[in-house]
Protein backbone atom coordinates (compact mmCIF):
# COMPACT_ATOMS: atom_id res chain seq x y z
CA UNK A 1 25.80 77.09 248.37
CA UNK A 2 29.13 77.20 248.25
CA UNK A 3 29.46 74.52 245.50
CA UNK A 4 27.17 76.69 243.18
CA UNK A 5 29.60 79.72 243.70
CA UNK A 6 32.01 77.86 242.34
CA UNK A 7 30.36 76.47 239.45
CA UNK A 8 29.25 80.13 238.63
CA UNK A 9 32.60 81.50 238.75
CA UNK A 10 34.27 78.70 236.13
CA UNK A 11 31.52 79.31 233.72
CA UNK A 12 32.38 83.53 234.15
CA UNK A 13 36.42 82.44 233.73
CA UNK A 14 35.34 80.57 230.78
CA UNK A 15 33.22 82.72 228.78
CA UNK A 16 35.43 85.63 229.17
CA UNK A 17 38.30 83.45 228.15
CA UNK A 18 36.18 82.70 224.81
CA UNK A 19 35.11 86.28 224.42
CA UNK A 20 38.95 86.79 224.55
CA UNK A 21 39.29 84.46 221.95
CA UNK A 22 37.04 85.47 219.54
CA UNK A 23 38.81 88.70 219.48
CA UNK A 24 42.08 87.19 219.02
CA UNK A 25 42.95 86.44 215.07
CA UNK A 26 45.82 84.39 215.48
CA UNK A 27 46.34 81.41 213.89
CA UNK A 28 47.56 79.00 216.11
CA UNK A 29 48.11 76.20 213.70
CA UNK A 30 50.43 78.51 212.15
CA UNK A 31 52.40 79.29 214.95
CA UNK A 32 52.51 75.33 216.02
CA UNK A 33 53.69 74.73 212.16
CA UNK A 34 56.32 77.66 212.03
CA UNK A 35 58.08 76.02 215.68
CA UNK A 36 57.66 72.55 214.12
CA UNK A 37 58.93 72.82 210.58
CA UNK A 38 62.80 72.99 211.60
CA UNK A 39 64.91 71.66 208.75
CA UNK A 40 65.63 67.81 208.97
CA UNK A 41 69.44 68.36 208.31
CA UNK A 42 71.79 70.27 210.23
CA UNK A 43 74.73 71.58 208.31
CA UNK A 44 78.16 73.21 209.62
CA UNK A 45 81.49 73.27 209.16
CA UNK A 46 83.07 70.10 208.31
CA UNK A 47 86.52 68.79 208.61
CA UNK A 48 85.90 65.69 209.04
CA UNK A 49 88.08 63.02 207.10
CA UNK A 50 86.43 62.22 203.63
CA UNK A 51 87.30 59.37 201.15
CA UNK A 52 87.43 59.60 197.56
CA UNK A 53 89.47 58.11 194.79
CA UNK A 54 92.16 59.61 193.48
CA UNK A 55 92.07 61.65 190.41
CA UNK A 56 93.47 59.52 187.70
CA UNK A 57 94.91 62.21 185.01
CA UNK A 58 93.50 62.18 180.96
CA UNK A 59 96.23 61.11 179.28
CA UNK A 60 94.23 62.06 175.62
CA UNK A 61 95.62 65.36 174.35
CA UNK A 62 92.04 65.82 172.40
CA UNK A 63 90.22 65.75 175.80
CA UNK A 64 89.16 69.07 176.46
CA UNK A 65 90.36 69.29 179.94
CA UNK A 66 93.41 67.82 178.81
CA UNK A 67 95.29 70.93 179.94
CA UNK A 68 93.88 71.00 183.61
CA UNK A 69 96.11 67.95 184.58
CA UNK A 70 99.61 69.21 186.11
CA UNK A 71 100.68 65.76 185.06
CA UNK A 72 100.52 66.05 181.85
CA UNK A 73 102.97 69.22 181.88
CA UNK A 74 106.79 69.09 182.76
CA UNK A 75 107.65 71.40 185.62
CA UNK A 76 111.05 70.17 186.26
CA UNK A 77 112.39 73.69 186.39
CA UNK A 78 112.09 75.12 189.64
CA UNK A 79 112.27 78.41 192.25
CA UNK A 80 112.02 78.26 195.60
CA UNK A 81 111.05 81.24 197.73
CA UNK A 82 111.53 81.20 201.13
CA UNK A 83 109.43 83.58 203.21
CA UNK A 84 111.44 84.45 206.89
CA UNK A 85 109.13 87.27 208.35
CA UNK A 86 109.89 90.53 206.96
CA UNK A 87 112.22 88.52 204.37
CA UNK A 88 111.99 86.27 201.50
CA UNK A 89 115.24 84.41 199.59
CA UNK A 90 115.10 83.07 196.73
CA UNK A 91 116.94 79.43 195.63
CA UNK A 92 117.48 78.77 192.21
CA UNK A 93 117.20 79.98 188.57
CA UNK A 94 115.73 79.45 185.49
CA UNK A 95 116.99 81.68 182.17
CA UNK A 96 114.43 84.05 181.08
CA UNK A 97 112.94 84.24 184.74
CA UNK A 98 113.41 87.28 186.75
CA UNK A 99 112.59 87.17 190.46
CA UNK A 100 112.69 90.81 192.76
CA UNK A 101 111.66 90.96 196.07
CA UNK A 102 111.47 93.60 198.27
CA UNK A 103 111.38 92.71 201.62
CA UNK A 104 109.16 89.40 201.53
CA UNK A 105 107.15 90.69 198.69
CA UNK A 106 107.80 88.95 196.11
CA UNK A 107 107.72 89.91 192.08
CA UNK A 108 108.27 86.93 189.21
CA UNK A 109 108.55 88.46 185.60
CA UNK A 110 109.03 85.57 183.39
CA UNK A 111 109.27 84.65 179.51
CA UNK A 112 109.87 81.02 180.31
CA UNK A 113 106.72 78.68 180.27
CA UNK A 114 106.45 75.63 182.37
CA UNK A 115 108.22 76.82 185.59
CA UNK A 116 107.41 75.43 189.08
CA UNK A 117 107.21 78.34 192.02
CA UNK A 118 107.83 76.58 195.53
CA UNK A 119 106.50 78.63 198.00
CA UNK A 120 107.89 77.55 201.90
CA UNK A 121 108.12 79.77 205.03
CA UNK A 122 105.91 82.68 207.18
CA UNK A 123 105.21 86.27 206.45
CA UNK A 124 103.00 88.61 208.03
CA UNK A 125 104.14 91.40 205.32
CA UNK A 126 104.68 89.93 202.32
CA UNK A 127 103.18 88.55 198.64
CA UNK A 128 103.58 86.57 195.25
CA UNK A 129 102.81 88.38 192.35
CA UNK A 130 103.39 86.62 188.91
CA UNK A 131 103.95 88.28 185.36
CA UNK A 132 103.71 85.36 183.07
CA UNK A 133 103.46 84.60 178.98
CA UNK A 134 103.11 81.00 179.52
CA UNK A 135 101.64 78.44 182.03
CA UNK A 136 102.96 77.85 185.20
CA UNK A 137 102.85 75.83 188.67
CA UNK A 138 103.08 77.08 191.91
CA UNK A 139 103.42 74.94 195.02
CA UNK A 140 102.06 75.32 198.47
CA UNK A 141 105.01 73.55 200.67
CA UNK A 142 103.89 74.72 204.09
CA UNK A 143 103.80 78.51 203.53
CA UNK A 144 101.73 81.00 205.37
CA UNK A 145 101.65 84.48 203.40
CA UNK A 146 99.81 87.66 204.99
CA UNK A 147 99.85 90.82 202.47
CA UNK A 148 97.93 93.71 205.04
CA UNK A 149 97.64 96.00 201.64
CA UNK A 150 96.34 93.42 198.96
CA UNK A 151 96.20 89.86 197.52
CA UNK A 152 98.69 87.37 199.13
CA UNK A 153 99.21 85.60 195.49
CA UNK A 154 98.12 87.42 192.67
CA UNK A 155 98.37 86.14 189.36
CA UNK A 156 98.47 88.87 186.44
CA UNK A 157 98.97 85.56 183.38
CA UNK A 158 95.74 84.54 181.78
CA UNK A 159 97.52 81.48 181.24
CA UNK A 160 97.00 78.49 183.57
CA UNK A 161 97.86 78.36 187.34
CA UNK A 162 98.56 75.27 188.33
CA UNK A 163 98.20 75.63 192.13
CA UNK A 164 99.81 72.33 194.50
CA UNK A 165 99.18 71.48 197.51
CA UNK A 166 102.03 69.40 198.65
CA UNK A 167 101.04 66.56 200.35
CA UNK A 168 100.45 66.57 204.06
CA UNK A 169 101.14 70.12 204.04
CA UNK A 170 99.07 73.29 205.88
CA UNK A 171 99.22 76.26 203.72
CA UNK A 172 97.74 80.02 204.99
CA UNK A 173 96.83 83.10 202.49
CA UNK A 174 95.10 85.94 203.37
CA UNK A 175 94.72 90.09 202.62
CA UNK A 176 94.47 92.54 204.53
CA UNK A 177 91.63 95.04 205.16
CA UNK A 178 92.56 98.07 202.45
CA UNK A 179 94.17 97.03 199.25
CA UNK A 180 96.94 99.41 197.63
CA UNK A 181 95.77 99.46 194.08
CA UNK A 182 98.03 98.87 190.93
CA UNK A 183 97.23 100.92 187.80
CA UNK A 184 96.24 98.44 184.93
CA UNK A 185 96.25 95.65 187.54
CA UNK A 186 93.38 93.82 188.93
CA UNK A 187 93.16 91.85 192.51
CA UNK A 188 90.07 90.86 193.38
CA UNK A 189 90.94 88.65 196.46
CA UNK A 190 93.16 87.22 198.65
CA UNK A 191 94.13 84.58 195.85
CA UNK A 192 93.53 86.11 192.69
CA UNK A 193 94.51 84.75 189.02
CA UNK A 194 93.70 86.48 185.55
CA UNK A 195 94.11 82.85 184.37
CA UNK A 196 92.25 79.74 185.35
CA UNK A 197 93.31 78.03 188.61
CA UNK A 198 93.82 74.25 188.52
CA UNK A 199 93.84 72.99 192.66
CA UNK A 200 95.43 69.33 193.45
CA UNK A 201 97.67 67.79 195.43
CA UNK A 202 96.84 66.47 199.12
CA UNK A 203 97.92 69.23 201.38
CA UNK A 204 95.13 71.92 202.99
CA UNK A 205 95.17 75.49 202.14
CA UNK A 206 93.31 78.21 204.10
CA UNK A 207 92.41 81.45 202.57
CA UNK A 208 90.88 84.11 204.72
CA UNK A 209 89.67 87.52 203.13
CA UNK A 210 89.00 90.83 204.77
CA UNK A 211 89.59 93.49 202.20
CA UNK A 212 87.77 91.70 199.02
CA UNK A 213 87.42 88.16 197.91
CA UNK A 214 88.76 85.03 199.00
CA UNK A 215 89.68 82.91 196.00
CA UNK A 216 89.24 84.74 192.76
CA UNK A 217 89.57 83.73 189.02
CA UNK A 218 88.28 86.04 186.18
CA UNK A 219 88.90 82.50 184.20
CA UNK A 220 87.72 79.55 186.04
CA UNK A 221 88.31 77.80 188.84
CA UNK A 222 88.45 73.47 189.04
CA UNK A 223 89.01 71.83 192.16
CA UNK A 224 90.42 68.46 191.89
CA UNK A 225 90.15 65.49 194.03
CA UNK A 226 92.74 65.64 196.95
CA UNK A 227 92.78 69.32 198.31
CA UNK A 228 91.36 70.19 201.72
CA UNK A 229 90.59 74.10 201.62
CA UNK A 230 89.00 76.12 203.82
CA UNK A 231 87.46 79.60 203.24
CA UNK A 232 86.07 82.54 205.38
CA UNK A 233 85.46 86.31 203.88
CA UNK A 234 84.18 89.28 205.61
CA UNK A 235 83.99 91.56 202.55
CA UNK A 236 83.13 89.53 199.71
CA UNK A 237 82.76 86.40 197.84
CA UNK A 238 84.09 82.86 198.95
CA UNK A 239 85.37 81.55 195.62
CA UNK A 240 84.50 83.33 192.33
CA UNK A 241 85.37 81.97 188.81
CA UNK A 242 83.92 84.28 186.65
CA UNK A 243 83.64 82.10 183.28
CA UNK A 244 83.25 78.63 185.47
CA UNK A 245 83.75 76.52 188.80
CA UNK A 246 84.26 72.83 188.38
CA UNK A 247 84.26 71.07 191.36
CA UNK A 248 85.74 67.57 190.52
CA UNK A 249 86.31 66.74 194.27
CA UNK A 250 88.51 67.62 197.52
CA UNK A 251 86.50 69.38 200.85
CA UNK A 252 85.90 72.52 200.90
CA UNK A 253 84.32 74.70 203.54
CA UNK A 254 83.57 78.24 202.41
CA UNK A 255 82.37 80.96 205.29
CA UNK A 256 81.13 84.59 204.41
CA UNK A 257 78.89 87.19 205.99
CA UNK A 258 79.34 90.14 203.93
CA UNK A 259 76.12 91.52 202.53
CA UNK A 260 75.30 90.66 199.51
CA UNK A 261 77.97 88.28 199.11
CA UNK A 262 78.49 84.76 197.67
CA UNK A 263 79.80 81.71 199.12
CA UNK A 264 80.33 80.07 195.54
CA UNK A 265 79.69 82.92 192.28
CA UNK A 266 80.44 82.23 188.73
CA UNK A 267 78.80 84.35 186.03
CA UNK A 268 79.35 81.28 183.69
CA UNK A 269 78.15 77.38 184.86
CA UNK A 270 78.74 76.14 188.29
CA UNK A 271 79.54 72.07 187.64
CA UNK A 272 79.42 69.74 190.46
CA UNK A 273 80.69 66.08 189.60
CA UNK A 274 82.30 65.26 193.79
CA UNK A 275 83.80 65.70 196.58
CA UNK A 276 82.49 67.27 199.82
CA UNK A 277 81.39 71.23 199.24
CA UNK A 278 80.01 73.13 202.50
CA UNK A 279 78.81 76.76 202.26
CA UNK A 280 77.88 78.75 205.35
CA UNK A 281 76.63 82.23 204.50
CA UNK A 282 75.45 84.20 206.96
CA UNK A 283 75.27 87.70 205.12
CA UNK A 284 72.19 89.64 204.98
CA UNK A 285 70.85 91.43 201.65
CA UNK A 286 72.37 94.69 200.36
CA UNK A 287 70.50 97.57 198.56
CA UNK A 288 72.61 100.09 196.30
CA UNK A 289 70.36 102.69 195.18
CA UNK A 290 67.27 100.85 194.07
CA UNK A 291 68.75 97.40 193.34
CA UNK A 292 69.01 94.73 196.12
CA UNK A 293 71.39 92.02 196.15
CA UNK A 294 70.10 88.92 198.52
CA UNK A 295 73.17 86.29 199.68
CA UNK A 296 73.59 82.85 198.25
CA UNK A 297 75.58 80.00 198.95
CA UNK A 298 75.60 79.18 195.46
CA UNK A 299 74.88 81.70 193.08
CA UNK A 300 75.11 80.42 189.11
CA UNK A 301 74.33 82.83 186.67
CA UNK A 302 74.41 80.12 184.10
CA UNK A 303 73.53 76.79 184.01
CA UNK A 304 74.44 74.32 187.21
CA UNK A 305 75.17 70.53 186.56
CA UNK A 306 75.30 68.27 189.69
CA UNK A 307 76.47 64.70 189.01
CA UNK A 308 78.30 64.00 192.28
CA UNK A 309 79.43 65.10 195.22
CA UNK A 310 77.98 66.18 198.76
CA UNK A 311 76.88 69.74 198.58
CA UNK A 312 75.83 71.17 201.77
CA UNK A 313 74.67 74.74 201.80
CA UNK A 314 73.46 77.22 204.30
CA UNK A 315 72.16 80.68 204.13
CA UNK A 316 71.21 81.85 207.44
CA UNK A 317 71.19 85.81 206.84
CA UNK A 318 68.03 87.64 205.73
CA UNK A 319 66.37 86.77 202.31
CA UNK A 320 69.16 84.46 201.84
CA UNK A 321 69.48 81.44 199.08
CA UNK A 322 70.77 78.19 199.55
CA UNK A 323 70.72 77.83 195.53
CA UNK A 324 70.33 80.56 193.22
CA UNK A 325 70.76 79.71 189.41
CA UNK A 326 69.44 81.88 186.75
CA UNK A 327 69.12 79.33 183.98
CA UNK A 328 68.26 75.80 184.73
CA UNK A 329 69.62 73.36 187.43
CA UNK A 330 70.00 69.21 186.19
CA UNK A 331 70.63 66.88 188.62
CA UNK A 332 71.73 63.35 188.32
CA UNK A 333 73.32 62.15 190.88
CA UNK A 334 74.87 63.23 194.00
CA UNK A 335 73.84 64.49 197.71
CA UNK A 336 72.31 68.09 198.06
CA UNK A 337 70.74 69.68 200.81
CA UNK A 338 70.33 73.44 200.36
CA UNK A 339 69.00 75.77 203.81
CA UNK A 340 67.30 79.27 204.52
CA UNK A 341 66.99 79.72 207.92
CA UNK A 342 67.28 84.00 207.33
CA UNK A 343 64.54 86.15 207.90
CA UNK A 344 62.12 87.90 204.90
CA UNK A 345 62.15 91.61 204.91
CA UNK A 346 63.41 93.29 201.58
CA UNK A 347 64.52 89.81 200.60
CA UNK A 348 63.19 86.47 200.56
CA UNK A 349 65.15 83.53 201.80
CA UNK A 350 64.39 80.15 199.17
CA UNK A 351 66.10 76.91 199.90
CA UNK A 352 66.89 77.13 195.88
CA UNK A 353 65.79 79.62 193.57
CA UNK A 354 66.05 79.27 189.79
CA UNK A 355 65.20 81.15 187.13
CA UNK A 356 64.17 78.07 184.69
CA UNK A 357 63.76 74.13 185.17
CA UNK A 358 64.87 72.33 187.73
CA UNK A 359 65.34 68.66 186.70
CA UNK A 360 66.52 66.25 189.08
CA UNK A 361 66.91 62.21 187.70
CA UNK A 362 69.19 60.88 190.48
CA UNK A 363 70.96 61.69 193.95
CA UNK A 364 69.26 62.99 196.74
CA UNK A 365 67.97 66.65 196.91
CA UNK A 366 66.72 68.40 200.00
CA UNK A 367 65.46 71.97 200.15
CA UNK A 368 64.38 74.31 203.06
CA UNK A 369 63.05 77.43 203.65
CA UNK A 370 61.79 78.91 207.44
CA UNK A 371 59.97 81.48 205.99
CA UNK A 372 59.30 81.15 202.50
CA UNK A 373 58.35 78.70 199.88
CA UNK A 374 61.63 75.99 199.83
CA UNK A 375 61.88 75.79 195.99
CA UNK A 376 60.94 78.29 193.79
CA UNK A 377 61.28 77.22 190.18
CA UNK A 378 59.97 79.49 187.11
CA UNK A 379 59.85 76.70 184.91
CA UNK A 380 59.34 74.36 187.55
CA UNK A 381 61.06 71.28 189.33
CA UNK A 382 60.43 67.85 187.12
CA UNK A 383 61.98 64.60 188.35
CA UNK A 384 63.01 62.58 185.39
CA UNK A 385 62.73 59.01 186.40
CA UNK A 386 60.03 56.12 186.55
CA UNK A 387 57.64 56.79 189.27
CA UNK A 388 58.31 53.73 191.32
CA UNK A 389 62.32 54.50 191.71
CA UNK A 390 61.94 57.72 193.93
CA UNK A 391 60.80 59.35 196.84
CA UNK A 392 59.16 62.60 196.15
CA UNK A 393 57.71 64.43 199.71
CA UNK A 394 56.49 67.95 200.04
CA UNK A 395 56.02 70.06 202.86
CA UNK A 396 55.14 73.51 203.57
CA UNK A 397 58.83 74.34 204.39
CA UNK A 398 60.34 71.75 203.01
CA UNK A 399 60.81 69.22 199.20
CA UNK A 400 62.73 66.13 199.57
CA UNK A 401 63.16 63.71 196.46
CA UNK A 402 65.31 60.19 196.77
CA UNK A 403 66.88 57.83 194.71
């Protein structure tokens, strides 16, 4: 008797465990795929040593980017500042060069071209500011500049800015919370230039913002081969060239969690030909009045070119973009993996967004999204290449293609 009981009470259990069920609309297979689809790389911060070739300079004065090789300019003429806490000296003179300071901020007013700034020394108070007709070079020689009121080097020329790292050298900007404004004047970051920067050499720089950006150009901004730099911003973009970023080679490592904000921005062509590039943006979206502004770790609002290069990107805050281009994206060689890993709420988070084609013909390109569709292409993604010398694999959080 016994034995029945038993038998009667299992079948009870089990029918009102399916009557439970039937009531229950979850989808379980989308639960199991949402816990499984994690994506296949895992991308941080990297400082890791990382070999390239040296940049060998273009010695044809017709090449266009003739001009972006400090080589091929003489900076024999030099001034040396010398920052000493609240104090900054100054060695040296050139005619036509006028160099103020007060206390360790520093003021160059110059109608001489081809001048070398040396930057040395530590201040927590201090700044470079540069009024320039002509292009100029300024070396990072182990300097660590802290301006609490505005940018730490700020560059008022629209003429080139040829900025050094000497070798085997660790170099420190960074602003302060609340700039001090300048009638006329613009500074839109820690390191700021009206003019193009040009970065070389084979020393690190790191650049931390709090007030606005971190590295700021309303030219362009190239990064040669050799530079280690390191970037983290609280209030705004990474590294903004408004008309263009070239990145030629060198590591950099770009951190920012400001809403809205960009790890890399240019509102011309982003152009990617080496190197090692690693964005971590953590921001979440921003809405001003009706518009809302979702982060990126690459944000192109022209064209963007890979030919080289790793590019590791990460957005991890909500409706973040690994990629977001608003003309087309070609790819032809190089090593990208671009991440969402943010929520969707007001914004959705896309591995890479663009606005037109994606074309990819070489390198190795990985997209992910956790909660949207990983690539998301208007005009659509087309690999360019015979079918039988690539990988092409699609999943519902994920596109991989391989060369």
């Amino acid at each position: 008797m016994r034995k029945y009981t038993i038998i009667a009470t299992l079948l009870m259990t089990a029918s009102l465990f399916l009557a439970g069920c039937q009531k229950d609309d979850t989808d379980f297979d989308e639960v199991i795929a949402e816990y499984e689809a994690q994506p296949d790389i895992d991308i941080r911060w990297d400082e890791s040593a990382f070999n390239e070739e040296d940049d060998v300079p273009i010695t044809d004065e017709n090449n266009e980017y003739y001009n972006d090789y400090v080589e091929n300019t003489d900076f024999s003429r030099s001034i040396t500042i010398n920052y000493n806490g609240e104090t900054a000296t100054v060695e040296g003179t050139v005619s036509g060069v006028l160099v103020e300071t007060v206390g360790a901020h520093v003021s160059v007013t110059s109608a001489k071209g081809h001048v070398n700034y040396i930057l040395t020394g530590n201040t927590s108070n201090g700044s470079f500011k540069v009024y320039s007709f002509n292009k100029f070079c300024i070396t990072l020689n182990g300097v660590s500049i802290t301006n609490p009121t505005g940018a730490a080097i700020n560059n008022q020329c629209g003429k080139s800015c040829y900025l050094v790292l000497a070798d085997g050298t660790t170099n420190n900007l960074a602003d302060g919370p609340t700039y001090t404004e300048v009638e006329l004047e613009d500074q839109k970051g820690a390191l700021f230039s009206e003019g193009q920067i040009i970065f070389s050499g084979k020393g690190s720089l790191n650049v931390t913002a709090t007030g606005k950006g971190a590295i700021v150009s309303d030219d362009y901004l190239r990064f040669r081969p050799g530079p280690h730099i390191s970037v983290t911003s609280s209030a705004g973009n990474g590294v903004k060239g408004k008309d263009a970023v070239f990145i030629d080679g060198g590591v950099l490592n770009i951190a920012v969690n400001a809403a809205g904000a960009k790890g890399i921005n240019s509102e011309g062509q982003v152009a990617v030909r080496g190197g090692r590039t690693t964005v971590l943006n953590s921001g979440n979206s921003r809405i001003e009045n009706t518009d809302t502004t979702t982060c990126a770790a690459i944000k192109a609002d022209s064209v963007l070119l890979i030919s080289g290069g790793v590019l590791r990107l990460k957005a991890s805050g909500e409706g973040g973009k690994g990629i977001n281009c608003d003309r087309s994206i070609t790819m032809s060689g190089g090593d990208v993996a671009a991440v969402a890993t943010g929520k969707k709420d007001i914004g959705s988070p896309k591995g890479v967004k663009c606005d037109d084609t994606i074309t990819v013909s070489g390198g190795s390109f990985y997209a992910y999204s956790a909660k949207a569709a990983p690539v998301d292409a208007a005009g659509g993604l087309t690999v360019s290449a015979p079918a039988n010398t690539y990988v092409y694999v699609t999943k519902k959080r994920s596109v991989t293609i391989k060369f």
